[in-house]
Protein backbone atom coordinates (compact mmCIF):
# COMPACT_ATOMS: atom_id res chain seq x y z
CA UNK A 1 -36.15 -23.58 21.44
CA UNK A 2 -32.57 -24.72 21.01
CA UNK A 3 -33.10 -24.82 17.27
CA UNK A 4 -33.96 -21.34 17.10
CA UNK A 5 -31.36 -20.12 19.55
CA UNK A 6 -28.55 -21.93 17.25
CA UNK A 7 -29.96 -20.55 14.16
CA UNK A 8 -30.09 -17.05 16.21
CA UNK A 9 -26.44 -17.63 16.76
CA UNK A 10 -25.52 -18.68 13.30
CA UNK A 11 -27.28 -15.72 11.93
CA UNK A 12 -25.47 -13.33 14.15
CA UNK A 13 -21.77 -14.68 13.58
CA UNK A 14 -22.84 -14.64 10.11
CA UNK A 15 -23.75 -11.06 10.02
CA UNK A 16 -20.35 -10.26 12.03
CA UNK A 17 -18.15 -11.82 8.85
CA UNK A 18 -20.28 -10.09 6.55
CA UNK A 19 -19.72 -6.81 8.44
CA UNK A 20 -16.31 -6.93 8.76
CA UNK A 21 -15.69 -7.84 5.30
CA UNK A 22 -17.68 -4.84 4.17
CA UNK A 23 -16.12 -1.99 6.62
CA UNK A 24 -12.50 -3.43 5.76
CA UNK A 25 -13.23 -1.73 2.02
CA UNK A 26 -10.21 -3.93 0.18
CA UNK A 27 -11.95 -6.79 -2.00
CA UNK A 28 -10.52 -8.66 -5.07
CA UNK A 29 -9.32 -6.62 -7.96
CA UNK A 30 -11.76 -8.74 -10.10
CA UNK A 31 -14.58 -7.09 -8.66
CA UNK A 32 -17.27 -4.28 -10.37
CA UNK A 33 -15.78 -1.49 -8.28
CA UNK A 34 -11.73 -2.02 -9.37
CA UNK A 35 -9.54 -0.23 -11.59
CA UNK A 36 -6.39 -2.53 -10.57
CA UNK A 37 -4.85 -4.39 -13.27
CA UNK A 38 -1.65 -5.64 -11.66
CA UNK A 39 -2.39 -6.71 -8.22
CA UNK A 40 -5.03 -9.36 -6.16
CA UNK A 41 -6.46 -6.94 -4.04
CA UNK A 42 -7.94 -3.21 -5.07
CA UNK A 43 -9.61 -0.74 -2.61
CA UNK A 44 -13.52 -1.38 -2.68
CA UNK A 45 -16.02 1.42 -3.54
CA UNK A 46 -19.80 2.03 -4.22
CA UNK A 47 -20.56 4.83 -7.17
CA UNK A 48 -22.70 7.16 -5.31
CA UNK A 49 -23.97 9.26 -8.76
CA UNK A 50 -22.05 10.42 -11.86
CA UNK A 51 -22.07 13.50 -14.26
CA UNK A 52 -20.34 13.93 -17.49
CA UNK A 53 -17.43 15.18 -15.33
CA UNK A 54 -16.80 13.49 -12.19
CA UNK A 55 -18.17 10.53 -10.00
CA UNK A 56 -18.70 10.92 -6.17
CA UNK A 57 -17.83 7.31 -4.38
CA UNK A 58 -18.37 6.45 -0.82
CA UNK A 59 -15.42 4.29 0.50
CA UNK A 60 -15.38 2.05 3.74
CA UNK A 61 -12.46 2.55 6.46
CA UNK A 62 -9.57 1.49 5.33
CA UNK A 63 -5.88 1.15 6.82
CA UNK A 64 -2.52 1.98 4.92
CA UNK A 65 0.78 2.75 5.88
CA UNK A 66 2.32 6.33 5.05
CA UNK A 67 5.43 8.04 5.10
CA UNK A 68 5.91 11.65 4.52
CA UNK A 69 8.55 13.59 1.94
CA UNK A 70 9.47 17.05 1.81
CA UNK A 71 10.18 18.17 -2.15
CA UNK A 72 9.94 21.19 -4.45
CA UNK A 73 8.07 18.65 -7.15
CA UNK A 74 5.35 15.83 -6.07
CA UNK A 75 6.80 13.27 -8.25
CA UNK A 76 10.34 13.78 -6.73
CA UNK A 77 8.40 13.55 -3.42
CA UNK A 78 6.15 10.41 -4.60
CA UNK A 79 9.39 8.97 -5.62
CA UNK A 80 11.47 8.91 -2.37
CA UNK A 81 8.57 7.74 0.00
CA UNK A 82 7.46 5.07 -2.69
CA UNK A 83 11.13 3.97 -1.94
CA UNK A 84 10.58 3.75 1.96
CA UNK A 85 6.78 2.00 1.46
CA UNK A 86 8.12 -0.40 -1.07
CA UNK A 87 10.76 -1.72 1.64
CA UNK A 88 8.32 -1.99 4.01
CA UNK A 89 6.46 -4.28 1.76
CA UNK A 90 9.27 -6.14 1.34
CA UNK A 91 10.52 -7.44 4.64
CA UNK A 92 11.71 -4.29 6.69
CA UNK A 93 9.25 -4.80 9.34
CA UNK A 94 9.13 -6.77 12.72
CA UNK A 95 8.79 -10.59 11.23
CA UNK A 96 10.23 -9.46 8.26
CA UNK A 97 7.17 -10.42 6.59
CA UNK A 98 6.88 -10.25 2.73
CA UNK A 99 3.63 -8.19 2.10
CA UNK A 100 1.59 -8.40 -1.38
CA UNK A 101 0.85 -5.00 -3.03
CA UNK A 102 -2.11 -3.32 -3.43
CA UNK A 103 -3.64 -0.78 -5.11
CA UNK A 104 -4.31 1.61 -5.58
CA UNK A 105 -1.03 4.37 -3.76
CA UNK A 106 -2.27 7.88 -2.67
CA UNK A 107 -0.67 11.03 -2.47
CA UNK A 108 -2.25 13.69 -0.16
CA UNK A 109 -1.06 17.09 -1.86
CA UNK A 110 -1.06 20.08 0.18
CA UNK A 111 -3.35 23.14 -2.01
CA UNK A 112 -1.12 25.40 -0.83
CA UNK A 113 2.30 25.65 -2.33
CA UNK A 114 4.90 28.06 -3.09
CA UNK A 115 7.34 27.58 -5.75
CA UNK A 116 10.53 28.78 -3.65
CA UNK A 117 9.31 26.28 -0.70
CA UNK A 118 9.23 22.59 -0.67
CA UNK A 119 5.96 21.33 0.43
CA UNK A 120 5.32 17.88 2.11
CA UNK A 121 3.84 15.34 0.42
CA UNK A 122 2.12 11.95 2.06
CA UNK A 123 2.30 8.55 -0.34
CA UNK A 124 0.13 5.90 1.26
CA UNK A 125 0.44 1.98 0.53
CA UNK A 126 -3.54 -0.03 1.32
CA UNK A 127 -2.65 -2.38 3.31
CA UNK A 128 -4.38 -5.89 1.93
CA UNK A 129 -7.06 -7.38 4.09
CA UNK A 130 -5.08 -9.60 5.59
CA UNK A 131 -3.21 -6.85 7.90
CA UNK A 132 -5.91 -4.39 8.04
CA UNK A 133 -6.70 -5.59 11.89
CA UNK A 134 -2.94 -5.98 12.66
CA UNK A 135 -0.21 -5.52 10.60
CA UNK A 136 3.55 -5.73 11.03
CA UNK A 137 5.07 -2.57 12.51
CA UNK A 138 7.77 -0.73 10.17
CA UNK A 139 11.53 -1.11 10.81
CA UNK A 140 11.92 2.58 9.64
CA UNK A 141 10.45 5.24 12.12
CA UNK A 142 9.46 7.66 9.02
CA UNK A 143 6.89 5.50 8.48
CA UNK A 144 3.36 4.90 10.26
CA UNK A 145 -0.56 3.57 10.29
CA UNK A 146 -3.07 6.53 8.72
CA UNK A 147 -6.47 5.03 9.42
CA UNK A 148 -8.48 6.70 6.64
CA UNK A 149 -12.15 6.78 8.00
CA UNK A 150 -15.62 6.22 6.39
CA UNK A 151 -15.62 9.05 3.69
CA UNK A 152 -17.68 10.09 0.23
CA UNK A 153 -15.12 11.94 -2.45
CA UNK A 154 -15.54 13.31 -5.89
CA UNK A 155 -13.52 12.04 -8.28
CA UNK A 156 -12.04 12.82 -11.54
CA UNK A 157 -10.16 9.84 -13.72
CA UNK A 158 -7.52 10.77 -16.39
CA UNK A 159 -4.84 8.34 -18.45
CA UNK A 160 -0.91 8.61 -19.04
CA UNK A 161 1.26 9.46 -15.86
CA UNK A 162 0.30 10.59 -12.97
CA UNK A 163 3.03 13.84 -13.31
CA UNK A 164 3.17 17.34 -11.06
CA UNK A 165 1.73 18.82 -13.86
CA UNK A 166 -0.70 16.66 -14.84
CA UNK A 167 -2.02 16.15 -11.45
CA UNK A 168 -2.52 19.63 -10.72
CA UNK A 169 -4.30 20.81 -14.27
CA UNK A 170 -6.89 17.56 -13.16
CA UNK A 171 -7.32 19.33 -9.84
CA UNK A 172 -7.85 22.54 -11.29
CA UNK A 173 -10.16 20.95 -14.13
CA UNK A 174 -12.01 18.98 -11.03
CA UNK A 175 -12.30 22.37 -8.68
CA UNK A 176 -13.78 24.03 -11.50
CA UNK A 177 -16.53 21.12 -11.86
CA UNK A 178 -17.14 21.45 -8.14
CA UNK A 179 -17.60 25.14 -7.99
CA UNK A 180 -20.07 25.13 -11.04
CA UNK A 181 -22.19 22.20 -8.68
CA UNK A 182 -21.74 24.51 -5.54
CA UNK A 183 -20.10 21.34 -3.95
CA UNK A 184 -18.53 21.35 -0.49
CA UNK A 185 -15.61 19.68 -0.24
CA UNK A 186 -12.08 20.10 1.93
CA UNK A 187 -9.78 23.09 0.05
CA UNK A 188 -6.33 22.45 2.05
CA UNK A 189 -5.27 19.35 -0.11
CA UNK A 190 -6.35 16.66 -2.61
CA UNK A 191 -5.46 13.10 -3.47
CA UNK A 192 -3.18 12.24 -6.42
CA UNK A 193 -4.45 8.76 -7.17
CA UNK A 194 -2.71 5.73 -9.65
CA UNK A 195 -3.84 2.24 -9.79
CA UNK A 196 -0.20 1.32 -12.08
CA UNK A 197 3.30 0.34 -11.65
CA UNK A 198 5.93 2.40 -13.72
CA UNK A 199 6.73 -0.54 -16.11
CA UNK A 200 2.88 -0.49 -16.91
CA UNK A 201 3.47 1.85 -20.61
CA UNK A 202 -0.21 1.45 -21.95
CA UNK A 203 -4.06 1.92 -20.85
CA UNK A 204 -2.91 3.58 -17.21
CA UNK A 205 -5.34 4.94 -15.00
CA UNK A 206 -4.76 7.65 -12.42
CA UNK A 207 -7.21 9.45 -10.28
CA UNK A 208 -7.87 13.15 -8.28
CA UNK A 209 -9.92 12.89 -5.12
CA UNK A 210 -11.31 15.96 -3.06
CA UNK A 211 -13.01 14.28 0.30
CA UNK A 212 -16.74 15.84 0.14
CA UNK A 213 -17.82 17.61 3.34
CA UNK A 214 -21.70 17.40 3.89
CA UNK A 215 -24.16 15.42 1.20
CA UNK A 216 -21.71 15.58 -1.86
CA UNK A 217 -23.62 16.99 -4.75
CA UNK A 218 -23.89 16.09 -8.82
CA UNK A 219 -25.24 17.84 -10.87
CA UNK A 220 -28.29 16.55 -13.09
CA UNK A 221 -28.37 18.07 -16.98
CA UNK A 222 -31.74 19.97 -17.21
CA UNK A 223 -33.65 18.24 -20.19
CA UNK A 224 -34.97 21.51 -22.66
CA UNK A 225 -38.71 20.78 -22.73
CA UNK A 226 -40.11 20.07 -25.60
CA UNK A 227 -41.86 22.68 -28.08
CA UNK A 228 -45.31 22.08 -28.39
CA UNK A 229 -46.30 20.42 -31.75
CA UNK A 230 -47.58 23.32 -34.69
CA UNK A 231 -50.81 22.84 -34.89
């Protein structure tokens, strides 16, 4: 009886590390599901189904730390909150703490935007799994905890620099993928996505992500049956 209680137990408290593990969603960069190059730990995904055009992943919660610019382009944006995250990082927060990067960085880009009005652009830093229960609290008040919650996206991967222009012809490229599979997915922004630092010059990998609403959809070629054989 006391045997199988303690097992019981040991089975249970292993089931909690396993859990928590999984729903934290940031594993080693060495792992199947990792595009990250230049850092120890890479946001974790599972490949829910592929075409010839984009992949749909399912990604665990996950906790970063954002800060919000206002700019006319998104990489002038990118570039002054990247500024504020990377200081953060670096010591300015209670503890002054020195805080590995991660990868990979996301920008949330408004669909919306007018080219005589700045729009506001969100660059995220994953926090590593070491501070996504508690991590240190920023120094600067223009920055803040976005808990991103359990969500599937569709995904389209491109090379080069992540650039306002190339960003948004990927998004167009993507939408137009999306509409052909009668996919529903959120229309008010998408996610600029890059996995590389700016001194990386060769094999870069960048991403766009629209989060799926509902079962996310791929579409399946249809095979051309075959014509009977001439008799």
């Amino acid at each position: 009886m006391v045997r199988s209680l303690t097992m019981d137990f040991l089975v249970g408290l292993l089931m909690l590390v396993f859990l928590g593990s999984a729903e934290s969603g940031v594993g080693p960069s060495n792992s199947s599901s990792s595009f990250c190059t230049e850092s120890k730990e890479c946001l974790q995904f599972d490949l829910v189904c592929k075409t010839d055009e984009y992949e749909v992943r399912h990604y665990s919660p996950t906790r970063w730390v954002s800060t919000d610019a206002e700019a006319y382009f998104m990489g002038v944006g990118a570039a002054m909150a990247f500024r504020r995250l990377f200081q953060y990082i670096t010591g300015a927060n209670e503890g002054g703490v020195k805080i590995e990067m991660t990868a990979p960085v996301l920008v949330k880009i408004p669909e919306e935007t007018k080219m005589w009005e700045p729009a506001v652009y969100t660059l995220s830093f994953l926090l590593p799994s070491a501070y996504q229960d508690n991590p240190p609290a920023p120094t600067n008040d223009k920055l803040y905890f976005t808990d991103m919650p359990d969500i599937d996206v569709y995904v389209r991967s491109y090379g080069g620099w992540m650039l306002s222009v190339t960003s948004r012809l990927h998004a167009h490229l993507l939408t137009k993928e999306l509409q052909r599979a009668q996919a529903s997915y959120n229309h008010t922004y998408h996610y600029g996505v890059g996995y590389d630092s700016p001194l990386k010059l060769l094999n870069r990998h960048n991403e766009v992500w629209y989060v799926a609403e509902g079962d996310p959809e791929c579409l399946v070629p249809v095979e051309t049956p075959a014509e009977p054989p001439t008799p």
